[in-house]
Protein backbone atom coordinates (compact mmCIF):
# COMPACT_ATOMS: atom_id res chain seq x y z
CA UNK A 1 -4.78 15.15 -37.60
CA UNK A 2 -8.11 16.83 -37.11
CA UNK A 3 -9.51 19.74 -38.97
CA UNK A 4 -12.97 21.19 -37.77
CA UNK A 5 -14.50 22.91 -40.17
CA UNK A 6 -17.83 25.98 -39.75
CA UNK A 7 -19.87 24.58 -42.35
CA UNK A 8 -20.18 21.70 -45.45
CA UNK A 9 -18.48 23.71 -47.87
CA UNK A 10 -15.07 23.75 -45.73
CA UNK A 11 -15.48 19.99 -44.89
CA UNK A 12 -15.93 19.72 -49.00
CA UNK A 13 -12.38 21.84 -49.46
CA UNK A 14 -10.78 19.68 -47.02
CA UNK A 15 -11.98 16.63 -48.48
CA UNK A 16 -11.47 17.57 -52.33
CA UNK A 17 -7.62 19.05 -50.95
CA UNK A 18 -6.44 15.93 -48.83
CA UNK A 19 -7.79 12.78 -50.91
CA UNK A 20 -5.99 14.09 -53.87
CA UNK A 21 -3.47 11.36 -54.58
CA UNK A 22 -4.90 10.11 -51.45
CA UNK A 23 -7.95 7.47 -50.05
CA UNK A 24 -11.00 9.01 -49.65
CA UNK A 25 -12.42 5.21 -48.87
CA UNK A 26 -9.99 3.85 -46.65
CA UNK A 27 -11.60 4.69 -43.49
CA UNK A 28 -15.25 6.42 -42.54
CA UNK A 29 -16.83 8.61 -40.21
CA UNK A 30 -14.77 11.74 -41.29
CA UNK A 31 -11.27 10.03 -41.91
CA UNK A 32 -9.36 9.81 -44.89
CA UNK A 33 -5.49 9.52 -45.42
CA UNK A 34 -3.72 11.60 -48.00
CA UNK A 35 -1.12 10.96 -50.43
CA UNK A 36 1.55 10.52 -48.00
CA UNK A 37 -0.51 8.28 -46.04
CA UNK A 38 -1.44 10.90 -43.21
CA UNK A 39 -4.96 10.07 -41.18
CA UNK A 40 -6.81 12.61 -41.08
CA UNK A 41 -10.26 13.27 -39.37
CA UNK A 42 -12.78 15.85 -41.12
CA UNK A 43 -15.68 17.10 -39.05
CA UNK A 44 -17.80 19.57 -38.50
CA UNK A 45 -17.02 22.10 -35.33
CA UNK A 46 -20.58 21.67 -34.01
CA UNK A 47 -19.95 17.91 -33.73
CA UNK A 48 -18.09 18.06 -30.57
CA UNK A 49 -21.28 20.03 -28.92
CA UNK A 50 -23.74 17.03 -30.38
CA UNK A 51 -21.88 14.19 -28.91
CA UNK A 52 -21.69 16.07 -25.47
CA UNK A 53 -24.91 16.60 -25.67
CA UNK A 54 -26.75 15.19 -21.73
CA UNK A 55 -29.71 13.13 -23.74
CA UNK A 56 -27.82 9.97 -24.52
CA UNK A 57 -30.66 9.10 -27.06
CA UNK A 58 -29.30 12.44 -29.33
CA UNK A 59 -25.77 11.50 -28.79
CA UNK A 60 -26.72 7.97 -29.85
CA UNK A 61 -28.86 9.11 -33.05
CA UNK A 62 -25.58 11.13 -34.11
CA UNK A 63 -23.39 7.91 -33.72
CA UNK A 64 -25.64 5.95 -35.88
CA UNK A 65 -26.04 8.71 -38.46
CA UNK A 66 -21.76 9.29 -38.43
CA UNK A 67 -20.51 5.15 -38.29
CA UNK A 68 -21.53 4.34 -42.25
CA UNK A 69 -19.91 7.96 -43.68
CA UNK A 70 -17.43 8.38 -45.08
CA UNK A 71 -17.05 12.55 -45.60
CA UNK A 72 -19.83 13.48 -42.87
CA UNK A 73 -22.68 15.34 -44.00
CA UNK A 74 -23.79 18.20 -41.75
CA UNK A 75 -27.25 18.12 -42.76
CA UNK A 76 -27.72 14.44 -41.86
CA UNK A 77 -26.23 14.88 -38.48
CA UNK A 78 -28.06 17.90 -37.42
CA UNK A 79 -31.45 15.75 -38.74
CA UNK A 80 -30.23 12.60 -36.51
CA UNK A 81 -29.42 15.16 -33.25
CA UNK A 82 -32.57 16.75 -33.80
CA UNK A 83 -32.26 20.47 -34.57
């Protein structure tokens, strides 16, 4: 399942909602299964304009900044893409 979410307080309800009784941990870069063992990814909506972005060096920058989280951080991704 994928929820996009409009800014890092909705990722944070998401989060907060699905790892209760679930794994936060169990996988990174936005995914997390909940107490019934769902997968879910959590990302931000602007996310899917980053890694389309034409400069591969941007889209590569986000990659590297999204691989070693766990809940993505907005503000770290929008650092590594440059805005």
């Amino acid at each position: 399942m994928l929820v996009e979410c409009r800014d890092q307080a909705e990722i944070d309800y998401y989060w907060n909602e699905l790892t209760r009784g679930g794994d936060p941990a169990a996988q990174r870069c936005g995914w997390l299964k909940d107490e019934f063992g769902v997968s879910w990814q959590i990302v931000p909506r602007e996310l899917g304009q980053m890694m389309s972005d034409p400069d591969p060096a941007r889209v590569g920058r986000v990659v590297e900044a999204f691989m070693p989280m766990t809940k993505l951080d907005i503000a770290t991704l929008r650092e590594a893409y440059g805005k």
